[in-house]
N, C-alpha and C. Protein backbone atom coordinates (compact mmCIF):
# COMPACT_ATOMS: atom_id res chain seq x y z
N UNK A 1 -61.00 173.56 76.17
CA UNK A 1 -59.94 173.22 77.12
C UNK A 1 -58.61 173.79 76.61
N UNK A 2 -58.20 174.88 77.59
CA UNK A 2 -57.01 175.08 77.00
C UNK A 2 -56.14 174.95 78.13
N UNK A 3 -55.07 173.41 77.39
CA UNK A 3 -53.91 173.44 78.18
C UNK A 3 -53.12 174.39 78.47
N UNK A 4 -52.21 175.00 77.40
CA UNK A 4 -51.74 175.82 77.41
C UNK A 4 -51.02 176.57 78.77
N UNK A 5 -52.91 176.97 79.37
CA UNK A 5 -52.84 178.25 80.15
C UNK A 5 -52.52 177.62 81.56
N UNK A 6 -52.42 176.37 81.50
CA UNK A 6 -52.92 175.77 82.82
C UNK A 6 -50.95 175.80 83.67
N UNK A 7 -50.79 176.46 84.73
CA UNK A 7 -50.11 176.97 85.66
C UNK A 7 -49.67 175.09 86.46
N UNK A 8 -50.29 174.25 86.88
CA UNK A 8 -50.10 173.11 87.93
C UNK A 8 -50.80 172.18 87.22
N UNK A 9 -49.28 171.06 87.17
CA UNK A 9 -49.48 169.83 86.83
C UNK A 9 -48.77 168.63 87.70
N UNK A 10 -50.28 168.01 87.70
CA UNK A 10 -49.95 167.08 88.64
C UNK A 10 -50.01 165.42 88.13
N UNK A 11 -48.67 164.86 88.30
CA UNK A 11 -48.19 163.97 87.66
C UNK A 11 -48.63 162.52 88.01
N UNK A 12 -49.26 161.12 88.04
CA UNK A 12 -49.20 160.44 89.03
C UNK A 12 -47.46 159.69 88.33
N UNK A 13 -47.02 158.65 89.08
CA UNK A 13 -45.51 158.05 89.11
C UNK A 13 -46.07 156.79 88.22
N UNK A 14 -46.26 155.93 88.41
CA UNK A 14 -45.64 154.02 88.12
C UNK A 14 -46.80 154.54 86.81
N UNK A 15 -46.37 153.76 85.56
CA UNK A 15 -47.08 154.15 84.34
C UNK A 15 -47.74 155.13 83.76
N UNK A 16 -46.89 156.25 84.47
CA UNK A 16 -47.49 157.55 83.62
C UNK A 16 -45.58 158.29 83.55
N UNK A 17 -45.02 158.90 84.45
CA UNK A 17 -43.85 159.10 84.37
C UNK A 17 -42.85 157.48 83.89
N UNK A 18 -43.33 157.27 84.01
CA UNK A 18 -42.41 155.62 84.12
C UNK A 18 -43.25 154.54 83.51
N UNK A 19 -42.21 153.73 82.68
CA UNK A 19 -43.01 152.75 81.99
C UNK A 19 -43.68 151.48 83.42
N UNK A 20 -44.29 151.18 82.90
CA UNK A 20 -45.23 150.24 84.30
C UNK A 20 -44.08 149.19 84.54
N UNK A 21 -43.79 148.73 85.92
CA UNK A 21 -43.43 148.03 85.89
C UNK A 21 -43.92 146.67 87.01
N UNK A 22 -45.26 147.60 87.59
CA UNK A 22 -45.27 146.76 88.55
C UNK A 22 -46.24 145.56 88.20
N UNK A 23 -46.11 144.52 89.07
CA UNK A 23 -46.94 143.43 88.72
C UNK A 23 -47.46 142.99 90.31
N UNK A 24 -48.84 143.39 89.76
CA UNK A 24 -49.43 143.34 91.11
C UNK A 24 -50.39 142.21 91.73
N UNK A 25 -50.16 141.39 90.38
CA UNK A 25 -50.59 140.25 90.61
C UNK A 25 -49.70 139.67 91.89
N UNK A 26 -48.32 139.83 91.74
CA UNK A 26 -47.05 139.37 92.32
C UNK A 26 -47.31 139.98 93.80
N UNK A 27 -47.52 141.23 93.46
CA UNK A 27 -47.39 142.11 94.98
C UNK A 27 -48.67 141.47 95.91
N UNK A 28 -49.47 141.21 94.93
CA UNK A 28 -51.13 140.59 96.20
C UNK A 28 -50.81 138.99 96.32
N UNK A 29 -49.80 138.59 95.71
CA UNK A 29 -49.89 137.30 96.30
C UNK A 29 -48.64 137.24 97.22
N UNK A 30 -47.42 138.16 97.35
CA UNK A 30 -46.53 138.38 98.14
C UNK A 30 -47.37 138.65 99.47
N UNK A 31 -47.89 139.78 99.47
CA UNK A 31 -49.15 140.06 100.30
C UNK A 31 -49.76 139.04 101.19
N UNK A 32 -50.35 138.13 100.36
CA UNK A 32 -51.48 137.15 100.46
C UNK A 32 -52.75 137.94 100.62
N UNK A 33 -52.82 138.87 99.76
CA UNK A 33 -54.07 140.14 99.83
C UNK A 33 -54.69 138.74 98.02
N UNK A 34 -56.06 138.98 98.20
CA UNK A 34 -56.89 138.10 97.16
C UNK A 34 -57.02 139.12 96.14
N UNK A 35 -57.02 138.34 94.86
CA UNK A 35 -56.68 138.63 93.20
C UNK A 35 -57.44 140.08 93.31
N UNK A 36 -59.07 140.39 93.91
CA UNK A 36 -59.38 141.46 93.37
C UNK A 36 -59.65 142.18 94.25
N UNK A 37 -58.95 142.83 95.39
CA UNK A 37 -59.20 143.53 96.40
C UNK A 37 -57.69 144.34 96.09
N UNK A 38 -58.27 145.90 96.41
CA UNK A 38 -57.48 146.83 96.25
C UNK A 38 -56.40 146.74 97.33
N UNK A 39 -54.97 146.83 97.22
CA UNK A 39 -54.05 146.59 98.27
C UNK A 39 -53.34 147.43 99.04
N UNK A 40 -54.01 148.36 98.98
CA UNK A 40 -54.24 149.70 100.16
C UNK A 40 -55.20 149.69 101.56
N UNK A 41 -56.17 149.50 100.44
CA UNK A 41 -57.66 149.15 101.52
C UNK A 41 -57.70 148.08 102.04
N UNK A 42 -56.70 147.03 101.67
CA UNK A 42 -56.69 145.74 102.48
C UNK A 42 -56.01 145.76 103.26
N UNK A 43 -54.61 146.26 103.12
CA UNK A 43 -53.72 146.31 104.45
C UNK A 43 -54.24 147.34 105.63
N UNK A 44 -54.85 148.71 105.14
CA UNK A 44 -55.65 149.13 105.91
C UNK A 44 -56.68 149.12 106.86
N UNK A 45 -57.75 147.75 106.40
CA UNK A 45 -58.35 146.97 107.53
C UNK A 45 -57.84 145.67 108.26
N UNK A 46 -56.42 145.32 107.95
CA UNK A 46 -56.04 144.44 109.28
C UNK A 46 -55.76 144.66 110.41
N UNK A 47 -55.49 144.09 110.96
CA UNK A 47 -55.14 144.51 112.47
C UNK A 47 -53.77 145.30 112.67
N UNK A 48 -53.50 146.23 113.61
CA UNK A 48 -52.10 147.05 113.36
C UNK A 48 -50.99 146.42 112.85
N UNK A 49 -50.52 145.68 113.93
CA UNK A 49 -49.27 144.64 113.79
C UNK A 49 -49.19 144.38 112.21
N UNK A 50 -50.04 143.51 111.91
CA UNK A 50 -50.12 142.60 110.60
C UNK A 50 -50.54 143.99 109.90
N UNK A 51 -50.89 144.65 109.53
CA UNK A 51 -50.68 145.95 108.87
C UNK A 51 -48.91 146.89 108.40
N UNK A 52 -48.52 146.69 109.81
CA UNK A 52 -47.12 147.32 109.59
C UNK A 52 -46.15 145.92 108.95
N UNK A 53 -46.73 145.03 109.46
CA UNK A 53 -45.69 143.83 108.68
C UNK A 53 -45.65 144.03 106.96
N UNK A 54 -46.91 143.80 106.68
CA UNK A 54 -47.51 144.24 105.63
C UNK A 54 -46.98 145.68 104.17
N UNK A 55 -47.16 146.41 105.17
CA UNK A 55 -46.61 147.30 104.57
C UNK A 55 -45.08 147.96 104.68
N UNK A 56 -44.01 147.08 105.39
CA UNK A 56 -42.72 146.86 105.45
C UNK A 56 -42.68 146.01 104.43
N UNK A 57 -43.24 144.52 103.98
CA UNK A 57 -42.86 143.77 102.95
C UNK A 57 -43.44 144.53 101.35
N UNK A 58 -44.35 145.43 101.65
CA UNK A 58 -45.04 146.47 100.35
C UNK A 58 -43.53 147.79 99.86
N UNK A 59 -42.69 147.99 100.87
CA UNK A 59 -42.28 149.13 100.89
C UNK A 59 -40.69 148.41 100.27
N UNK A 60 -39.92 146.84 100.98
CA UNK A 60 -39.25 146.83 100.34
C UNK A 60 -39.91 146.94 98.68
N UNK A 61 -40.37 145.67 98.49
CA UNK A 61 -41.10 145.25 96.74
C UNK A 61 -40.79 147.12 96.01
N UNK A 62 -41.69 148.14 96.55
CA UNK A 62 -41.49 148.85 95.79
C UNK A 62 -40.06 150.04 95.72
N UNK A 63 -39.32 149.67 96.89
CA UNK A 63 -38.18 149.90 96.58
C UNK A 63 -37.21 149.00 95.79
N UNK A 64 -37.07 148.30 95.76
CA UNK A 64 -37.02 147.16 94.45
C UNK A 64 -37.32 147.78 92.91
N UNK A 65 -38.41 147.78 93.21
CA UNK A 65 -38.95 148.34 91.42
C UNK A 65 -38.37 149.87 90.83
N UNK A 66 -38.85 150.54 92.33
CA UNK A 66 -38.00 152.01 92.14
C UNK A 66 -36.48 151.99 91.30
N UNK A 67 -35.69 151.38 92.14
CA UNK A 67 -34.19 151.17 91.23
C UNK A 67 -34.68 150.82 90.08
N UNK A 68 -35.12 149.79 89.68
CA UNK A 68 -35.23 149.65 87.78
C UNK A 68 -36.35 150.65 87.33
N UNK A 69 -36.22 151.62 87.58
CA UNK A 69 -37.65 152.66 86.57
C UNK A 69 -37.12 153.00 85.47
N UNK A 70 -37.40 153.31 84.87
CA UNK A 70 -37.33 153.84 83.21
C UNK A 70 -38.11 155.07 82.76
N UNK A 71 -37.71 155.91 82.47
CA UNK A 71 -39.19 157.39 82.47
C UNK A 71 -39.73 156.86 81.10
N UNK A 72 -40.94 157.02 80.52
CA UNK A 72 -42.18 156.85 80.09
C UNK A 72 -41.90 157.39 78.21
N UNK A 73 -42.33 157.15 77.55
CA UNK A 73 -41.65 158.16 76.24
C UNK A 73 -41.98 159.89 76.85
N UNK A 74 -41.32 160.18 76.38
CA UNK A 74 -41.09 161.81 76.45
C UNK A 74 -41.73 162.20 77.76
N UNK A 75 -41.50 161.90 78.99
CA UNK A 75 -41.75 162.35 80.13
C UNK A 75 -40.78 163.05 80.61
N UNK A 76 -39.51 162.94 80.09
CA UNK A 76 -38.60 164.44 80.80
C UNK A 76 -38.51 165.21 79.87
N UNK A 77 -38.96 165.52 78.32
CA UNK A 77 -39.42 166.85 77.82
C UNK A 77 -40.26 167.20 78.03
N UNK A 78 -41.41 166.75 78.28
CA UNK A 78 -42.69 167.55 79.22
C UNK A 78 -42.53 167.79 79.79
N UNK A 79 -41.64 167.10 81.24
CA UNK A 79 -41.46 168.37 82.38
C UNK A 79 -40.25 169.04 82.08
N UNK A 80 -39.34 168.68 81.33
CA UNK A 80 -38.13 169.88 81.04
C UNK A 80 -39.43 171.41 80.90
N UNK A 81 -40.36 170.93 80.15
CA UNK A 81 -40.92 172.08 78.62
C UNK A 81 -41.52 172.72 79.80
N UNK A 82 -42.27 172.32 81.00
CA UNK A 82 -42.90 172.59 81.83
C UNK A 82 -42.65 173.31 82.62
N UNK A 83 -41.51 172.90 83.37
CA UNK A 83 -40.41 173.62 84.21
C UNK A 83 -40.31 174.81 83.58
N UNK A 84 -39.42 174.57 82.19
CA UNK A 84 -38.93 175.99 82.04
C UNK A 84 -39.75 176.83 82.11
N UNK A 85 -41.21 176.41 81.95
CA UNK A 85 -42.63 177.62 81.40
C UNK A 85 -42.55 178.13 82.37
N UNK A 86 -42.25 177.80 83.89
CA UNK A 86 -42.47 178.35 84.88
C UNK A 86 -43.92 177.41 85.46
N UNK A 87 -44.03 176.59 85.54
CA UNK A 87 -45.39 175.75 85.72
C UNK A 87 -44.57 175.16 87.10
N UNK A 88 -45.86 174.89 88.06
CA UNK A 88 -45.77 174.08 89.57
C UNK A 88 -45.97 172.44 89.04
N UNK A 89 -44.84 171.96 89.20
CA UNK A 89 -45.20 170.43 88.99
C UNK A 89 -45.03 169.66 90.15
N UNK A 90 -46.20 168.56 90.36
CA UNK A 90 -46.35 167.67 91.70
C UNK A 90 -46.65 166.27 91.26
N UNK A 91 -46.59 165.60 92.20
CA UNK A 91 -46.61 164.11 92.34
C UNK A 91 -47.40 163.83 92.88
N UNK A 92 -48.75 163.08 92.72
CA UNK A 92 -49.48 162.18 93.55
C UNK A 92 -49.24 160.62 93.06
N UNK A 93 -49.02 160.24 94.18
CA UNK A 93 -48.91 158.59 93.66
C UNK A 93 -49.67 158.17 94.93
N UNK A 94 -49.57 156.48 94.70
CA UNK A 94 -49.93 155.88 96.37
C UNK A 94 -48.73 155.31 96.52
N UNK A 95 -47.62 155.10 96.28
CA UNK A 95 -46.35 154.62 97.04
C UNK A 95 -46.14 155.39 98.29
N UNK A 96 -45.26 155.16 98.62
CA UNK A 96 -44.77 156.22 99.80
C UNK A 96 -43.25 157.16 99.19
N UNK A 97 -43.40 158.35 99.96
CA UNK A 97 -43.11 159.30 99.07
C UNK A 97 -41.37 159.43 98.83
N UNK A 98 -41.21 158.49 100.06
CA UNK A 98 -39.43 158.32 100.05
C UNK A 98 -39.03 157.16 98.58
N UNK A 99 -40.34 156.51 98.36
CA UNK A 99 -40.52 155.41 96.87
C UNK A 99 -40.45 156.21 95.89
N UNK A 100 -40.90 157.51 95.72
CA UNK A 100 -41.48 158.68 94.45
C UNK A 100 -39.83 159.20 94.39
N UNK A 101 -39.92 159.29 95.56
CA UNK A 101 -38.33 160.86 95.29
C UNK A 101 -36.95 159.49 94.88
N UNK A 102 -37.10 158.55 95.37
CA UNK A 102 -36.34 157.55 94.83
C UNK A 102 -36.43 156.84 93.35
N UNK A 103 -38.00 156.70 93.09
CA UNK A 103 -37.97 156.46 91.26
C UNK A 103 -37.82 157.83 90.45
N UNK A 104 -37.88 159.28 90.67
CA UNK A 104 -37.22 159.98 90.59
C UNK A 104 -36.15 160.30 89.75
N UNK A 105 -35.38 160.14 90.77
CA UNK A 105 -33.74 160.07 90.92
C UNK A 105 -33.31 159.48 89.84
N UNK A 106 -33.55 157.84 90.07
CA UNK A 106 -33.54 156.78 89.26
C UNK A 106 -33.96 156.77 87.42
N UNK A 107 -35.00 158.16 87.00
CA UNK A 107 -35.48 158.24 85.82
C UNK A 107 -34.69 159.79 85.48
N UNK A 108 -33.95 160.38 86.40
CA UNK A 108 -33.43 161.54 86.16
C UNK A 108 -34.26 162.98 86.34
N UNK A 109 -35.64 163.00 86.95
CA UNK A 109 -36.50 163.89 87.07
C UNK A 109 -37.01 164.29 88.39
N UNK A 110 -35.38 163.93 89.21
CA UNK A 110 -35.53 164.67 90.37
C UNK A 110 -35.70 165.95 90.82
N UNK A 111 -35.22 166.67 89.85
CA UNK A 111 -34.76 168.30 89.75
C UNK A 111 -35.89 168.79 89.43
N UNK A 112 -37.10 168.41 89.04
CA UNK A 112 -38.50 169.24 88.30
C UNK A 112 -39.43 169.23 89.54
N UNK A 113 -39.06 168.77 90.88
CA UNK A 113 -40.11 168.98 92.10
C UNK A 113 -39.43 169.16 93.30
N UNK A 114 -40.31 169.62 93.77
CA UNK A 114 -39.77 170.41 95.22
C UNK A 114 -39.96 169.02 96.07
N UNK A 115 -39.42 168.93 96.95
CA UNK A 115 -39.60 167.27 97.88
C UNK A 115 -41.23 167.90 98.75
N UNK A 116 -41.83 168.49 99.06
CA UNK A 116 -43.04 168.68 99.48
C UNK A 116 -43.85 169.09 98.69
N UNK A 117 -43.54 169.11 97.07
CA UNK A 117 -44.73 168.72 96.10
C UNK A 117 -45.30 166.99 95.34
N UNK A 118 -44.43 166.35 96.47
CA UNK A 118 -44.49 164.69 96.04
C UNK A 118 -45.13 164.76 97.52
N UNK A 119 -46.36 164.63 97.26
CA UNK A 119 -47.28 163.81 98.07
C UNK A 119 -47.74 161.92 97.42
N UNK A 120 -47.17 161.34 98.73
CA UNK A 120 -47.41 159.88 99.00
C UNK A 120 -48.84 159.56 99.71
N UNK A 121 -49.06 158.49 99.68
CA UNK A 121 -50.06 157.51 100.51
C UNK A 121 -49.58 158.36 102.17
N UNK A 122 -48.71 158.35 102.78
CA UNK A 122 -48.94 159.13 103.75
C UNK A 122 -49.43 160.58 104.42
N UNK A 123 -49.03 161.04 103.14
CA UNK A 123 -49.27 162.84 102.96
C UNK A 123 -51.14 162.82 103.09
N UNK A 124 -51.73 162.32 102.38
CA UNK A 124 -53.08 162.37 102.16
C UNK A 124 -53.72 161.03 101.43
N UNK A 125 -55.03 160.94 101.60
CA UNK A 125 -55.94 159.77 101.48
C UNK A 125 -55.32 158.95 99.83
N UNK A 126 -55.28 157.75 99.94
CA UNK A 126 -54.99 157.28 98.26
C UNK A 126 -55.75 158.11 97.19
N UNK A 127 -55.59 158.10 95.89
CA UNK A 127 -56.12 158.15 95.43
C UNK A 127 -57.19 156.75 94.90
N UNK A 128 -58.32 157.43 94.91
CA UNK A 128 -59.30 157.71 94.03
C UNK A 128 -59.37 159.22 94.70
N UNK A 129 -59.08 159.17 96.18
CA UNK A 129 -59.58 160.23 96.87
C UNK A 129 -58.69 161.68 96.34
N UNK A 130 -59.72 162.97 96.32
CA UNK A 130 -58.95 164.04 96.01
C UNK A 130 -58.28 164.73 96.65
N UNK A 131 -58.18 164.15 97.86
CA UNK A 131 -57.13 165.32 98.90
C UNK A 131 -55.70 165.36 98.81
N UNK A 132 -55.34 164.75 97.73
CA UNK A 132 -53.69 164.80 97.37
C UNK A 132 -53.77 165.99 96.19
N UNK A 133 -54.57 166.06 95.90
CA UNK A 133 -54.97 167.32 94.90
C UNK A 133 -55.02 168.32 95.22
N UNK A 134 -56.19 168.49 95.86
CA UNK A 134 -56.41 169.34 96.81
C UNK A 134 -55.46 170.07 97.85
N UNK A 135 -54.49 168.98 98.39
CA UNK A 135 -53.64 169.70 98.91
C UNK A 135 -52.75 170.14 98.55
N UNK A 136 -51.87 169.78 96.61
CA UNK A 136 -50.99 170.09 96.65
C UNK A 136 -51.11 171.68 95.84
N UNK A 137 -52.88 172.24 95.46
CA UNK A 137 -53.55 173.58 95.46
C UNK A 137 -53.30 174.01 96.13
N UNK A 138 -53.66 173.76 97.53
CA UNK A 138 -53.71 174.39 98.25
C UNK A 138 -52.28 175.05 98.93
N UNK A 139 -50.99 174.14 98.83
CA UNK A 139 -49.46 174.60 98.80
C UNK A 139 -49.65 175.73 97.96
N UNK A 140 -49.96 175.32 96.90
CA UNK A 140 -49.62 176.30 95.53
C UNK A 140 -50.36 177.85 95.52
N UNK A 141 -51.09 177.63 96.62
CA UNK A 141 -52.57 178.98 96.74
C UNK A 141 -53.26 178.72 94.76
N UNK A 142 -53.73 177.87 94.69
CA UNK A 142 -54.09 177.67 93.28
C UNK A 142 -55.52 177.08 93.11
N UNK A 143 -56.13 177.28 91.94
CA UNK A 143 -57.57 176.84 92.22
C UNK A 143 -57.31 175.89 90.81
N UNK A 144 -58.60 174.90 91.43
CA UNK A 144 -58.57 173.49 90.30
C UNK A 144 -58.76 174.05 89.03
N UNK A 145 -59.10 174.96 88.66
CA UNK A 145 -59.43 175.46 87.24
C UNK A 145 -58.00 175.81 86.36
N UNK A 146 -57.25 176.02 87.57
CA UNK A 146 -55.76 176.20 87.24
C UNK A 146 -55.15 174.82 86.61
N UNK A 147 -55.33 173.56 87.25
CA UNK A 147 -54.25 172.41 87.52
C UNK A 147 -55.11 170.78 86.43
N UNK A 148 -54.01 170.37 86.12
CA UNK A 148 -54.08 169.37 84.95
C UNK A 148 -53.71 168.12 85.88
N UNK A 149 -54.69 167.11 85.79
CA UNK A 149 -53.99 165.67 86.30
C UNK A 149 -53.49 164.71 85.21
N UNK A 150 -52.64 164.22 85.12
CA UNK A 150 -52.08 163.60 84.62
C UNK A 150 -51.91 162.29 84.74
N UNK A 151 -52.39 161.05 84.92
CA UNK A 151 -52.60 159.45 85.33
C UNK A 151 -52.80 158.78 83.97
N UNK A 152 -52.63 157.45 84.12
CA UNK A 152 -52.53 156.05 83.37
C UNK A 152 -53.85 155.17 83.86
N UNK A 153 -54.28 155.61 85.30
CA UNK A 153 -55.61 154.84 85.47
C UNK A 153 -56.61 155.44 86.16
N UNK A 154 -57.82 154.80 86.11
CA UNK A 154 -58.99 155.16 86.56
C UNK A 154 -58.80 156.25 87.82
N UNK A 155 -58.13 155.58 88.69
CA UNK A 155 -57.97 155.97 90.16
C UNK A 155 -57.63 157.78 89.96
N UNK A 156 -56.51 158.12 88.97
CA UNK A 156 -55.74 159.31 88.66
C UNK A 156 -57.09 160.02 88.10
N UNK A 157 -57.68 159.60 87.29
CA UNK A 157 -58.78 160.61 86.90
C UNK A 157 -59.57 161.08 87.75
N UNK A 158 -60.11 159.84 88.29
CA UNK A 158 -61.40 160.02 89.21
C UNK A 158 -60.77 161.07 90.65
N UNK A 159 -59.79 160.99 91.14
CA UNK A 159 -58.82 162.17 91.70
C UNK A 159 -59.03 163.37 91.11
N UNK A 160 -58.89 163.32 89.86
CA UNK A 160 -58.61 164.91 89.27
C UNK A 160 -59.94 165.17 88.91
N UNK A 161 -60.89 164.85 88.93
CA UNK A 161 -62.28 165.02 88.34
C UNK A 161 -62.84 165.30 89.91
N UNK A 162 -62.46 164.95 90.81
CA UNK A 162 -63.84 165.17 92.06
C UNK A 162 -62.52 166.29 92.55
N UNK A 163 -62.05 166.78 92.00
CA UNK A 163 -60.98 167.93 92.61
C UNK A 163 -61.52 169.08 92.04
N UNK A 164 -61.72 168.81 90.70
CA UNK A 164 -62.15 170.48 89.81
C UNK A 164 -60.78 170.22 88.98
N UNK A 165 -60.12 169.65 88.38
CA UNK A 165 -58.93 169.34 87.73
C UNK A 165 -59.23 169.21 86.32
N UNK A 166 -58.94 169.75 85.18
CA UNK A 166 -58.73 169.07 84.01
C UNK A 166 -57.89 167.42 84.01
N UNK A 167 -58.29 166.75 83.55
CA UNK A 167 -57.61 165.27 83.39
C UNK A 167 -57.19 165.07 82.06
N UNK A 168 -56.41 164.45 81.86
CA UNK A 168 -55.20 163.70 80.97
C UNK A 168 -55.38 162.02 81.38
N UNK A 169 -55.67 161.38 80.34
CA UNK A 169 -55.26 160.04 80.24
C UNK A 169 -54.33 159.71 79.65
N UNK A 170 -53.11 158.76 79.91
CA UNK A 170 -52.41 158.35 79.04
C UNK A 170 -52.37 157.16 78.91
N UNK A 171 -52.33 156.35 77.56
CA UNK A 171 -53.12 155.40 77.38
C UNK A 171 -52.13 154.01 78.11
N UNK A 172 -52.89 152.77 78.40
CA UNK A 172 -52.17 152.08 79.13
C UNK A 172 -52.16 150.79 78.15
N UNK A 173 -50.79 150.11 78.16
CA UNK A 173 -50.79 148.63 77.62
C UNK A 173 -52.31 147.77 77.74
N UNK A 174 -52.93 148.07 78.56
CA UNK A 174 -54.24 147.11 78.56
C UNK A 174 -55.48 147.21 77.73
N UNK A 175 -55.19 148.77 77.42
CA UNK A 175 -56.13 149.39 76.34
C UNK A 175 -57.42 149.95 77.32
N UNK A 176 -57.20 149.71 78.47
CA UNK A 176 -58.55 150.17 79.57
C UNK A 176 -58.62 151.83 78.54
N UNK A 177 -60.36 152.47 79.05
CA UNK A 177 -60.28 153.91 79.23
C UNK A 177 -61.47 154.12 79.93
N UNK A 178 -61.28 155.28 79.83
CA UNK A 178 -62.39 156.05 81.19
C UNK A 178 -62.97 157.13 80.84
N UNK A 179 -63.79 157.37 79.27
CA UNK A 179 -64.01 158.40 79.44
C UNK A 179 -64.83 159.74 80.17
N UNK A 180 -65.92 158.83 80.61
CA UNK A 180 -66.57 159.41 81.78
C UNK A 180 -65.44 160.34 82.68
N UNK A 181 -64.34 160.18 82.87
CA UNK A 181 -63.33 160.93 83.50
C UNK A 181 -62.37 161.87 83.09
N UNK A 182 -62.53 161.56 81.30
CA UNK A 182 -61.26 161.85 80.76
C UNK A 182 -61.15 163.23 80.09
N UNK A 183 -60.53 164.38 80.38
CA UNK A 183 -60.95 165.37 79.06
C UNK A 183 -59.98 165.25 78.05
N UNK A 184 -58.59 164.53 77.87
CA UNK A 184 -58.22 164.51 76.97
C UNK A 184 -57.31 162.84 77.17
N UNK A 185 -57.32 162.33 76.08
CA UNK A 185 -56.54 161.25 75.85
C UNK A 185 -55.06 161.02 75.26
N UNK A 186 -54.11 160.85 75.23
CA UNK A 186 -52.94 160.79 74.51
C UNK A 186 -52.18 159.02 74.82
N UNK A 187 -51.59 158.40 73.98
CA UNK A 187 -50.97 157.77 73.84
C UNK A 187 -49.73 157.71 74.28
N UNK A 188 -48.83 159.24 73.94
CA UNK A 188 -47.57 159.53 74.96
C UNK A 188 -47.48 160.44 75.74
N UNK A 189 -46.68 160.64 76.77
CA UNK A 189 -46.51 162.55 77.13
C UNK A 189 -46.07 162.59 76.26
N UNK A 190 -44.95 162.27 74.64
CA UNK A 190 -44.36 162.84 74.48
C UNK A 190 -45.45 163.72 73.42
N UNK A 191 -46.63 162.90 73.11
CA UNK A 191 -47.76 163.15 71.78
C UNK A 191 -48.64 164.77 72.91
N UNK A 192 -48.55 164.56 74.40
CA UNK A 192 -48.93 165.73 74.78
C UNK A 192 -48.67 166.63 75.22
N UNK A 193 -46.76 166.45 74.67
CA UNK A 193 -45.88 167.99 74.80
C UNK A 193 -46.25 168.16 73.34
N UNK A 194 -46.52 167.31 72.23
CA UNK A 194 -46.55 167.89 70.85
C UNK A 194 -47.71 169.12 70.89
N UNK A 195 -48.77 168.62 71.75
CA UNK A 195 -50.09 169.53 71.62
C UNK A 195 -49.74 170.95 72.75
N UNK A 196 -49.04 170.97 73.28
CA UNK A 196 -48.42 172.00 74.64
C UNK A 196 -47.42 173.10 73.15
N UNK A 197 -46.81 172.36 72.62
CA UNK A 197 -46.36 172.87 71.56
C UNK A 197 -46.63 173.72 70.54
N UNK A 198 -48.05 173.10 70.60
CA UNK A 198 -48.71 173.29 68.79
C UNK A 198 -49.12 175.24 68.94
């Protein structure tokens, strides 16, 4: 695996650029979505109405959190180091994408993406699914052999793995891992600008 060579990196947002902040215990009981049901796919099968209510009370919460973000250890020298290489850097998250370009701002790493390389939950399917990948290749005219995913959880790998993506884990407060998904592990970006470095 050589990083190095790899041209497109694709970032996910909340605990990988940014220290975690969300608590989603909070958000599914704000919700009234139950402890272990994913809270995408739940607001997704209610009925319209109660869907858009839903995801108006989802959109303030994470505009909320957006203002307090914090970038991640060494997540704006990786993409400083990145940028300058001349590398395509993108965003997949599941927020919505006016949430991304706003935590952003807020961490100072507005300037390292084009506003139509931050694909949201609206742009294409959540992740686990790869079409936020996929599509932001396909912007790029780029093939997965080219592009590095970059995530904190399962969901981010399993994205970059059914894409054709090299994957990056970075490790999370919970100690979860995935290696079935993972081709490389790091503790910080800043430990995997050291190896971009080496």
């Amino acid at each position: 695996m050589e990083l190095k060579s790899k041209q497109c990196w694709i970032f996910d947002m909340d605990g990988t650029l940014t220290v975690p902040v969300h608590d989603f215990s909070y958000i599914r009981s704000e919700l009234a979505i139950p402890p272990d049901e994913d809270i995408l796919t739940h607001i997704h099968g209610l009925a319209e109405a109660e869907a858009v209510a839903r995801h108006a009370r989802l959109w303030e919460i994470e505009q909320e959190l957006a203002q307090l973000a914090v970038a991640s250890s060494g997540a704006l020298d990786l993409l400083s180091f990145l940028y300058e290489a001349g590398a395509r850097l993108g965003i997949l998250t599941r927020n919505d994408r006016e949430i991304a370009q706003l935590t952003l701002e807020t961490i100072g790493a507005a300037d390292f993406f084009l506003p139509e390389d931050i694909i949201g939950r609206s742009e294409a399917a959540p992740k686990p699914h790869p079409g936020g990948v996929l599509l932001l290749l396909g912007n790029w005219d780029a093939e997965p052999d080219q592009a590095v995913v970059v995530g904190d959880y399962l969901y981010d790998l399993q994205a970059g793995r059914s894409a054709g993506a090299t994957t990056v884990h970075l490790a999370r407060p919970d100690g979860q891992l995935w290696p079935d998904y993972t081709d490389l592990a790091v503790v910080t970006l800043a430990e995997l600008l050291g190896i971009l470095r080496q």
